[in-house]
N, C-alpha and C. Protein backbone atom coordinates (compact mmCIF):
# COMPACT_ATOMS: atom_id res chain seq x y z
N UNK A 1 44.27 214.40 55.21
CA UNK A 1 43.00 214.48 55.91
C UNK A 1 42.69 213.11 56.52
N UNK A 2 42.67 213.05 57.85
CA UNK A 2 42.53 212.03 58.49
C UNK A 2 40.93 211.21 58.23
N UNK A 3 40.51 209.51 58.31
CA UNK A 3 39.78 209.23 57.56
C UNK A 3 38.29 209.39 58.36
N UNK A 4 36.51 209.90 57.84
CA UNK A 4 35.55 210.00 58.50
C UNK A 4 35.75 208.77 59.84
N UNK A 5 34.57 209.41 60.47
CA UNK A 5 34.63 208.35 61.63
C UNK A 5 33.47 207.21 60.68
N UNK A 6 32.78 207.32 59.74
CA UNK A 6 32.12 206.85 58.99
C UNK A 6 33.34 205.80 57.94
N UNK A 7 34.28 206.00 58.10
CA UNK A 7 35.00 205.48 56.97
C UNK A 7 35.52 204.11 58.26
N UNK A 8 36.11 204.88 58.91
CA UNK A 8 36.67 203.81 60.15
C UNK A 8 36.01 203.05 60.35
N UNK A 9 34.23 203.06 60.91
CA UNK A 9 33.86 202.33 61.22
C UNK A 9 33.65 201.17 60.35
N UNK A 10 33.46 201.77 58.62
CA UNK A 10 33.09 200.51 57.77
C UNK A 10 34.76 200.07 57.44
N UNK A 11 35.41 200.47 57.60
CA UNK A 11 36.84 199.65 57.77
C UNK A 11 36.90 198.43 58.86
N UNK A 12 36.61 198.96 59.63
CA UNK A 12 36.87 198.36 60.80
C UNK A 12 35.89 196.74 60.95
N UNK A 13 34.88 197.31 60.40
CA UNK A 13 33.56 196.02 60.29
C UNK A 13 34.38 195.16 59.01
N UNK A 14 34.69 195.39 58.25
CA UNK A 14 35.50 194.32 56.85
C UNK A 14 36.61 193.94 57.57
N UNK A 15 37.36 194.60 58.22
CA UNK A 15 38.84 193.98 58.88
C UNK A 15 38.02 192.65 59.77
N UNK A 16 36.98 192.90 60.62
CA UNK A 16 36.91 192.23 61.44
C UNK A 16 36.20 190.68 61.10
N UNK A 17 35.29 191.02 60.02
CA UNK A 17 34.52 189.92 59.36
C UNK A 17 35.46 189.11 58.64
N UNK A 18 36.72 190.13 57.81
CA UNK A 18 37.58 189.02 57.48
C UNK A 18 38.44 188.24 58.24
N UNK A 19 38.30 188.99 59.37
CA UNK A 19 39.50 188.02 59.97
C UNK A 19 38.82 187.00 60.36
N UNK A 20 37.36 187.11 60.29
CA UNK A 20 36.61 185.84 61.59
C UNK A 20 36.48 184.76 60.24
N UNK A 21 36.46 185.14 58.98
CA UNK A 21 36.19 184.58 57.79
C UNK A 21 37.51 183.26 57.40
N UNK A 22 38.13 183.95 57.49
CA UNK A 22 39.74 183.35 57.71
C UNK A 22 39.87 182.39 58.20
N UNK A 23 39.68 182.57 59.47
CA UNK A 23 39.98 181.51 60.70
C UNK A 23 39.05 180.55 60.75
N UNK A 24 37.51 180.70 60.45
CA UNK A 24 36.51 179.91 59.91
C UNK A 24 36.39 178.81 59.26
N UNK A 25 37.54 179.24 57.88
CA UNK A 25 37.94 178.56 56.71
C UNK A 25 38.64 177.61 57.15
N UNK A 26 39.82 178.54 57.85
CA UNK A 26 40.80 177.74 58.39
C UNK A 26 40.34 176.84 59.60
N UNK A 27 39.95 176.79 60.26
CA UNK A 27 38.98 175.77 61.01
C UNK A 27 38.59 174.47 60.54
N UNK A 28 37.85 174.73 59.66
CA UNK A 28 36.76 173.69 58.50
C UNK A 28 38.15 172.99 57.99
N UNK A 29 38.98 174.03 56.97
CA UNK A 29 40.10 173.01 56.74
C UNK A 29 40.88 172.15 57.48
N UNK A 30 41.91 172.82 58.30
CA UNK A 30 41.97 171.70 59.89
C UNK A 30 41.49 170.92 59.96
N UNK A 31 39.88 170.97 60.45
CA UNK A 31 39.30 169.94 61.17
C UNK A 31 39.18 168.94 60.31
N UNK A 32 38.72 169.01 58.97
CA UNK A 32 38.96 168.38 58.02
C UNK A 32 40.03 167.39 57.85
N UNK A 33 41.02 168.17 57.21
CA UNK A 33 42.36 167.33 57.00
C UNK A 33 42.97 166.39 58.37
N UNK A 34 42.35 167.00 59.83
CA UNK A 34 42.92 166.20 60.59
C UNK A 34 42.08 164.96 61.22
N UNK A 35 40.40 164.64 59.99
CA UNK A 35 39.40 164.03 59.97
C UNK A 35 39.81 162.81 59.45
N UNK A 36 40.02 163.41 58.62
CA UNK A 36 41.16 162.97 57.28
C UNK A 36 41.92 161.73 57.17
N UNK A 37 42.88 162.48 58.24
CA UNK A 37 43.89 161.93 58.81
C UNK A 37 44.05 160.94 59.70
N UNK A 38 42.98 160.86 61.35
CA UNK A 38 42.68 160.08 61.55
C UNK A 38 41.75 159.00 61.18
N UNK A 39 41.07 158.71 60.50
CA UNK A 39 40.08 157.83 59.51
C UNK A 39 41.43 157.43 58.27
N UNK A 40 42.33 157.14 57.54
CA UNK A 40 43.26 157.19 56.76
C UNK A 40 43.74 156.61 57.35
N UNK A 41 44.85 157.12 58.57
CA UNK A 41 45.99 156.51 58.67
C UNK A 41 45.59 155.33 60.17
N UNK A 42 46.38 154.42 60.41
CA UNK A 42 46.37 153.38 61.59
C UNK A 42 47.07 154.68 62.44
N UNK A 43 46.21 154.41 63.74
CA UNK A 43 46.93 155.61 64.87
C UNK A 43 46.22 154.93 66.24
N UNK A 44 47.12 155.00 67.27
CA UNK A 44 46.45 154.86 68.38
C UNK A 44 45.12 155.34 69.03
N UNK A 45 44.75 154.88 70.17
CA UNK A 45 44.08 155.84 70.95
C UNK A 45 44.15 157.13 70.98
N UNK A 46 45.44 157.09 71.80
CA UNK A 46 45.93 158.28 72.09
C UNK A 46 46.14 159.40 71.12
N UNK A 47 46.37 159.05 69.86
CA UNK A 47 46.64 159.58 69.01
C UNK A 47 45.24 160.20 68.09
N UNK A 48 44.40 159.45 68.22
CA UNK A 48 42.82 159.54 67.62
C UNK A 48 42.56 160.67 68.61
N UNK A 49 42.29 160.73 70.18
CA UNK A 49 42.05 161.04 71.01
C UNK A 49 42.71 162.80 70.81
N UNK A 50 43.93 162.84 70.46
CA UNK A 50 44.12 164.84 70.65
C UNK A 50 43.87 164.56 69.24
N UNK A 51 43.42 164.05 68.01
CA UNK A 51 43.04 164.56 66.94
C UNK A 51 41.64 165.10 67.38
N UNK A 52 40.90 164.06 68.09
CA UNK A 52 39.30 164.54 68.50
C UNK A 52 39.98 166.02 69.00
N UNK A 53 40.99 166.13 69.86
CA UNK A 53 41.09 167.43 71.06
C UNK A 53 40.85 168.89 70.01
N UNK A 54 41.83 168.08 68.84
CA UNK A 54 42.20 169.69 68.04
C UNK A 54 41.41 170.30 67.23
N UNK A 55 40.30 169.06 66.92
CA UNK A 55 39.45 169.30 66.23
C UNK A 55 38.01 170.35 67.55
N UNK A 56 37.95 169.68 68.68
CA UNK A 56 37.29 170.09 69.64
C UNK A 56 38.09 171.45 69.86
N UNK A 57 39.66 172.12 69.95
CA UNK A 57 40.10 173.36 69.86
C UNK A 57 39.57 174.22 68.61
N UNK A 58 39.43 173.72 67.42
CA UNK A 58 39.20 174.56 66.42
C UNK A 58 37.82 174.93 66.45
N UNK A 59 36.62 173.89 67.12
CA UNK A 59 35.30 174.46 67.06
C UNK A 59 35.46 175.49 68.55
N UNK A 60 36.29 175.46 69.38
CA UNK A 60 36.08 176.71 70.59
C UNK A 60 36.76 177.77 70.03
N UNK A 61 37.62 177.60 69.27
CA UNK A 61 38.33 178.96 68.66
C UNK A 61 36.92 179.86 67.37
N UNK A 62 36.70 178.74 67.04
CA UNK A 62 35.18 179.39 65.93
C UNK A 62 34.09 180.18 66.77
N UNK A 63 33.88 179.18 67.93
CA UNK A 63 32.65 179.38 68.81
C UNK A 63 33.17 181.10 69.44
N UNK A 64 34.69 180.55 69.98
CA UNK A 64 34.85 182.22 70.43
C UNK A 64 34.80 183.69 69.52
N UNK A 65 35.40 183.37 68.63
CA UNK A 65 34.82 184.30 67.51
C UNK A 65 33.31 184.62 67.20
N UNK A 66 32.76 183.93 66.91
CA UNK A 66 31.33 183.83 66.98
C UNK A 66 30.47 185.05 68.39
N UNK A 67 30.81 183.93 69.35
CA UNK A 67 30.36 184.88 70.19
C UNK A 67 31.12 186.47 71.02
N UNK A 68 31.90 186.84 70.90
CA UNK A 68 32.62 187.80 71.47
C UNK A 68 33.88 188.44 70.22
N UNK A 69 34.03 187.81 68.82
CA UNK A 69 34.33 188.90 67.80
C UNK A 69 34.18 189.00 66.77
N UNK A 70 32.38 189.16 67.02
CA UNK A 70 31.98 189.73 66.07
C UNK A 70 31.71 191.42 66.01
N UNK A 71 31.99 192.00 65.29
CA UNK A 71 31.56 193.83 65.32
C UNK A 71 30.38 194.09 65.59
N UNK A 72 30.11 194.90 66.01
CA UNK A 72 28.48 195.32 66.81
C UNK A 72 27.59 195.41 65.30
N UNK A 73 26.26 195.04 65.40
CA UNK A 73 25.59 196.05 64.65
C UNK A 73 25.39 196.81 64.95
N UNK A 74 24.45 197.39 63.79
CA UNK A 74 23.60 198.75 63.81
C UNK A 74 24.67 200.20 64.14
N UNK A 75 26.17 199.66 63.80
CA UNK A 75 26.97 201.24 63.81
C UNK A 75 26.79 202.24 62.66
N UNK A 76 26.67 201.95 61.81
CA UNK A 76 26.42 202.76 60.26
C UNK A 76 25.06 203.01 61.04
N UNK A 77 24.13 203.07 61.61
CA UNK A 77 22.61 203.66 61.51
C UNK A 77 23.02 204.71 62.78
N UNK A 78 24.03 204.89 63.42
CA UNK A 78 24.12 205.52 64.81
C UNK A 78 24.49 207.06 64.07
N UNK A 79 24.75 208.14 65.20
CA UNK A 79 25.06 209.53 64.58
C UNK A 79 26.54 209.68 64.90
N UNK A 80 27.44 210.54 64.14
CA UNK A 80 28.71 210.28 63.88
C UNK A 80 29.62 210.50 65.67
N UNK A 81 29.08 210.99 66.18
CA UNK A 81 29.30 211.10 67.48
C UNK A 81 28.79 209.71 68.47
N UNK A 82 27.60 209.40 67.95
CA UNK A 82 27.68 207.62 68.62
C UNK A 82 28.36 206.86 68.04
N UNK A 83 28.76 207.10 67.03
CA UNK A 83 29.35 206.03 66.14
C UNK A 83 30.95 206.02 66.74
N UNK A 84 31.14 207.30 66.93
CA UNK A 84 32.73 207.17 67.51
C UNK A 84 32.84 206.88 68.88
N UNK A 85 31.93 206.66 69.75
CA UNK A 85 31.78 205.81 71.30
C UNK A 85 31.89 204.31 70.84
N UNK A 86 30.42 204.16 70.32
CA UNK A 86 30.57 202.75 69.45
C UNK A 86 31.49 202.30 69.08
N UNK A 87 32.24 202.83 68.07
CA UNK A 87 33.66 202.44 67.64
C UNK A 87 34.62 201.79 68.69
N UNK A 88 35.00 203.16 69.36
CA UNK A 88 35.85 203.08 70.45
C UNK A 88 35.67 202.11 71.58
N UNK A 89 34.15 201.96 71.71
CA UNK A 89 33.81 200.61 72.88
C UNK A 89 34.37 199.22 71.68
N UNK A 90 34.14 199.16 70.59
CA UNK A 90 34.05 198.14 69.68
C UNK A 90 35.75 197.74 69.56
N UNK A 91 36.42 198.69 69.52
CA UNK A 91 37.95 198.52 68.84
C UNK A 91 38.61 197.90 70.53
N UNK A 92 38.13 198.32 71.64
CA UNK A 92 38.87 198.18 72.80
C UNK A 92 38.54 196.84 72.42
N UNK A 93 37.12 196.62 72.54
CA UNK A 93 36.85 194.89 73.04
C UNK A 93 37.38 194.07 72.14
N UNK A 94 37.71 194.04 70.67
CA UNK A 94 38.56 193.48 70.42
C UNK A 94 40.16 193.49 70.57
N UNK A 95 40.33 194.42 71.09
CA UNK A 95 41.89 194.19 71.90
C UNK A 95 41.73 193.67 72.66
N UNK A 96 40.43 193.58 73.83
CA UNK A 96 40.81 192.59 74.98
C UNK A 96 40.50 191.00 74.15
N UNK A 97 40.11 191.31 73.41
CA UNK A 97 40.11 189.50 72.56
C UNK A 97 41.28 189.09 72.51
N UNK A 98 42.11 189.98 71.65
CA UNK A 98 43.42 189.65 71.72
C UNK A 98 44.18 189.11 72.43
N UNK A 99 43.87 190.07 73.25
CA UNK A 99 45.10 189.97 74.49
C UNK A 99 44.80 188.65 74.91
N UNK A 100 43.79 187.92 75.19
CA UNK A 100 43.59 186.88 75.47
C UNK A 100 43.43 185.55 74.40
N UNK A 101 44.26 185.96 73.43
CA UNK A 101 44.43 185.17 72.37
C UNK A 101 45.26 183.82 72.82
N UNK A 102 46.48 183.93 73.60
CA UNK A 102 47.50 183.34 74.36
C UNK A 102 46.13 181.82 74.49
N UNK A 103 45.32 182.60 75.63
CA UNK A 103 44.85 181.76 76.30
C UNK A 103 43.35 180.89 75.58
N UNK A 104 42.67 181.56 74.92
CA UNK A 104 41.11 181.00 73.75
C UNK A 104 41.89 180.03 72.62
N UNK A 105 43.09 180.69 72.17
CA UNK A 105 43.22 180.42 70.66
C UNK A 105 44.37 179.91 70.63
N UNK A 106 45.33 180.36 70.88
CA UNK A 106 46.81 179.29 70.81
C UNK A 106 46.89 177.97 72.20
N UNK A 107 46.56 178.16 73.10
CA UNK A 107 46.75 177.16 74.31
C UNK A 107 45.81 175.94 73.54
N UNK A 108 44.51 176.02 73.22
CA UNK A 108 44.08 175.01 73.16
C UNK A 108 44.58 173.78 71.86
N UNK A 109 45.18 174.97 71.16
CA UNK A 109 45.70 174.41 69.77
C UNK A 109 46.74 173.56 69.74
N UNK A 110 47.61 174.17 71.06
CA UNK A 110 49.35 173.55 71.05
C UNK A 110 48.95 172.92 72.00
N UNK A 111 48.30 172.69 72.59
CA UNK A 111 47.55 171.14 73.56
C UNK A 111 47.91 169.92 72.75
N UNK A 112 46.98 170.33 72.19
CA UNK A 112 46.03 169.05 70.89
C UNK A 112 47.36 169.00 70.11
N UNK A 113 48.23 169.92 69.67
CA UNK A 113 49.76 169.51 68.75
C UNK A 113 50.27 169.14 69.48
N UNK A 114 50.80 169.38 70.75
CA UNK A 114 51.75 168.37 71.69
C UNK A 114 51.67 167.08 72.14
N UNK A 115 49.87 166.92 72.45
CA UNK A 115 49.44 165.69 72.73
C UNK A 115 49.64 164.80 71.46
N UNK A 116 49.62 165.21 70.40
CA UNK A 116 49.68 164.13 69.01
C UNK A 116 50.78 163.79 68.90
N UNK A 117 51.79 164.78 68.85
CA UNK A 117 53.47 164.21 69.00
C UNK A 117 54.20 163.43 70.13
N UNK A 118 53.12 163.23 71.24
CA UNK A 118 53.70 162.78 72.31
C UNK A 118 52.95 161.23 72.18
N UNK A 119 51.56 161.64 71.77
CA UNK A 119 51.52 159.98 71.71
C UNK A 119 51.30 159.18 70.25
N UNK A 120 52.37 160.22 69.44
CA UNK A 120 52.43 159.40 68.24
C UNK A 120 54.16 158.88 68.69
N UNK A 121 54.76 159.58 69.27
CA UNK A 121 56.15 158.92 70.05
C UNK A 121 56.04 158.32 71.04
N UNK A 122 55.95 157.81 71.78
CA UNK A 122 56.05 156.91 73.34
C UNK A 122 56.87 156.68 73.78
N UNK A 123 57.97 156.39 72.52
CA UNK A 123 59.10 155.59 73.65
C UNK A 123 59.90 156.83 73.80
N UNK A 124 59.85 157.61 72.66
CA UNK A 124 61.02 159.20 72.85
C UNK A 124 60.18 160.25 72.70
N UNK A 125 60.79 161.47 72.73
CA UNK A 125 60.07 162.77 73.04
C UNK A 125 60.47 163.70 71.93
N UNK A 126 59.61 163.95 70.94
CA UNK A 126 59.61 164.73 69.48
C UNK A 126 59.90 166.08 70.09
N UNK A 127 61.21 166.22 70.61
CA UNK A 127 61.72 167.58 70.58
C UNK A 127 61.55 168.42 69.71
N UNK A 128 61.81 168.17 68.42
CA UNK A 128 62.13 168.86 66.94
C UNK A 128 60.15 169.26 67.08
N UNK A 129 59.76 168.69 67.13
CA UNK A 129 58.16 168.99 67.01
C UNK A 129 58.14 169.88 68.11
N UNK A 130 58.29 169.83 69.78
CA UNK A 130 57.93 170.27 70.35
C UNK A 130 58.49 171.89 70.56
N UNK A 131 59.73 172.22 69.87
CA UNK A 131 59.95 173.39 69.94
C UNK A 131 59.67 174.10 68.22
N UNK A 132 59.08 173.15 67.29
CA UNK A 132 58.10 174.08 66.81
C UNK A 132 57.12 174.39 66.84
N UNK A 133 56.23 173.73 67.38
CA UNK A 133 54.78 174.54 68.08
C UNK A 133 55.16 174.94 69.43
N UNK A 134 55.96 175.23 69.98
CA UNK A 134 56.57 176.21 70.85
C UNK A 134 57.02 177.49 70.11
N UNK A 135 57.27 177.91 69.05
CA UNK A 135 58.09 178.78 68.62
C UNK A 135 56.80 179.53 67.56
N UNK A 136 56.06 178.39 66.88
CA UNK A 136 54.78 178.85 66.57
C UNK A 136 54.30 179.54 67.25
N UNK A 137 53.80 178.83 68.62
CA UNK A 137 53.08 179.56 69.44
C UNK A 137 53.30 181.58 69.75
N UNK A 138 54.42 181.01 70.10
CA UNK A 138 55.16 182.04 70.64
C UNK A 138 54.70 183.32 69.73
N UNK A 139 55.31 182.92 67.94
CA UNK A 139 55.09 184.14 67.22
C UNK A 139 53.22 184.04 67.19
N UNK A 140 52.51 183.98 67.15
CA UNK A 140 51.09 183.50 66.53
C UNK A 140 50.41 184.40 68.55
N UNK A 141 51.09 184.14 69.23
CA UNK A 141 50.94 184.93 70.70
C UNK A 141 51.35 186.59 70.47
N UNK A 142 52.73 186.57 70.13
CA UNK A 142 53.15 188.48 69.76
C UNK A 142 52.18 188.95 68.66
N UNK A 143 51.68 188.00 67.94
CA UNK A 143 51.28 188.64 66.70
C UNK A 143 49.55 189.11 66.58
N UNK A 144 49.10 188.57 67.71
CA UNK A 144 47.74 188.71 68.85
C UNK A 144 48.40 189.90 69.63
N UNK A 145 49.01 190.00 70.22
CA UNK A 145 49.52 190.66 71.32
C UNK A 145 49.94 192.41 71.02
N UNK A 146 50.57 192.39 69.75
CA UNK A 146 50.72 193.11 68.60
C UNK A 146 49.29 193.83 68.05
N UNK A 147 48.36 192.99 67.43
CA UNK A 147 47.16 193.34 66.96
C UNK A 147 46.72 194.40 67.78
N UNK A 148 46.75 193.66 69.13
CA UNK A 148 45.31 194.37 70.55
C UNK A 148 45.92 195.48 70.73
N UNK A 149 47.49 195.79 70.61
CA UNK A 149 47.86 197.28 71.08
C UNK A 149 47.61 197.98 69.84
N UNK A 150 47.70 197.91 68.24
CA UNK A 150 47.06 198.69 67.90
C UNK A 150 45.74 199.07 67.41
N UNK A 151 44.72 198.17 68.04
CA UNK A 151 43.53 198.44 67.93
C UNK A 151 43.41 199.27 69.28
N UNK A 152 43.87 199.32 70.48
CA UNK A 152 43.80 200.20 71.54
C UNK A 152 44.11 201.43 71.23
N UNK A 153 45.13 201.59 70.16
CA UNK A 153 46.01 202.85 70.01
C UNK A 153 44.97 203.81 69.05
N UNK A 154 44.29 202.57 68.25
CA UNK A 154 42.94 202.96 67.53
C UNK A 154 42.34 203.38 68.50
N UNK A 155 41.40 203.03 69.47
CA UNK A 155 40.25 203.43 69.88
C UNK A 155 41.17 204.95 71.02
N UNK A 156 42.16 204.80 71.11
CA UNK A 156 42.66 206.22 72.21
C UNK A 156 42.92 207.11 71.25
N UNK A 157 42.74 207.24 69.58
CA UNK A 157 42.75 208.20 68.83
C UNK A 157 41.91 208.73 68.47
N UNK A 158 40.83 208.09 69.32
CA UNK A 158 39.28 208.90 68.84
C UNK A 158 39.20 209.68 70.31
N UNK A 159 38.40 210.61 69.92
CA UNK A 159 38.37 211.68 70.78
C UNK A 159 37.94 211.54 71.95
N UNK A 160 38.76 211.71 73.33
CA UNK A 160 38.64 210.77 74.89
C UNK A 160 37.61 211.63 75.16
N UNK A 161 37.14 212.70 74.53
CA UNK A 161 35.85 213.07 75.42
C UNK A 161 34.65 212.54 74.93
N UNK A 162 34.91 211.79 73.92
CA UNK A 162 33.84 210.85 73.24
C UNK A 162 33.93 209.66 73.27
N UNK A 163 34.38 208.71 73.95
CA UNK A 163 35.00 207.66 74.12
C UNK A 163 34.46 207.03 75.85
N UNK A 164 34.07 205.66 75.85
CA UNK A 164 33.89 205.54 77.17
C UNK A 164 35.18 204.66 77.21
N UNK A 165 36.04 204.46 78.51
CA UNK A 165 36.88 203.63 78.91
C UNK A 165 36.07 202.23 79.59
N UNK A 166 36.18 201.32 79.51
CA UNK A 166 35.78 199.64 79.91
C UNK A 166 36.43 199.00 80.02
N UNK A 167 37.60 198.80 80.39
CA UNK A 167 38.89 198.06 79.85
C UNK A 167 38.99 197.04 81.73
């Protein structure tokens, strides 16, 4: 027996709060340790400078969460037939979050990591670094990319005559 649209939706609200919970944490820690890090260790300009960046990436990656993924209220008070529009408007828009994960959430991150390896090296070029936050990226991009198609595949399993398209 496939699950209420009442069950989905309070699924769907815990998936989403945890994930923003997560990354939150993970934020605070980051910014932290890489607070940390510059105040601790002797480092250049340049080097102080994408610590400020990454730390300035982790509060736009929070901020974007914040504003655009968070789950709607007031779905549990709707009737099970709004609730599954609701839903379905709710599950798309976080796939289009996703999809644009590439560009909110990993670009600004592997900025601020490339810029630190480049000007914690000067005279040579931290290859070994640069094709692992290349390769990071890469998986941490499919794995966004991944998410948004099956939260789409979610919201096209609720019933298209109940469903608005916005995409």
């Amino acid at each position: 027996m496939p699950p209420s649209i009442r069950d989905q939706v309070e699924r769907f609200e815990k998936g989403i709060r945890a994930r923003n919970r997560r990354e939150w944490v993970a934020a605070v820690i980051v910014s932290g340790v890489l607070a940390g890090v510059a105040v601790a260790l002797p480092m250049t300009f340049a080097m102080r400078a994408s610590v400020a960046g990454s730390v300035a990436a982790c509060a736009f990656v929070s901020f974007v969460l914040w504003r655009w993924g968070l789950p709607p209220t007031g779905l549990r008070a709707l009737s099970a037939d709004a609730q599954a529009v609701a839903l379905g408007n709710a599950l798309r828009r976080q796939a289009r979050l996703l999809r644009w994960a590439p560009a909110w959430y990993m670009a600004p991150l592997a900025i601020g990591m490339l810029a630190f390896f480049t000007a914690a090296s000067p005279d040579a070029r931290p290859w070994d670094e640069y094709i692992v936050v290349s390769v990071l990226s890469a998986v941490v991009c499919a794995a966004n990319l991944l998410a948004a198609r099956h939260l789409a595949r979610q919201a096209e399993a609720l019933a298209p005559s109940t469903t608005t398209r916005r995409d």
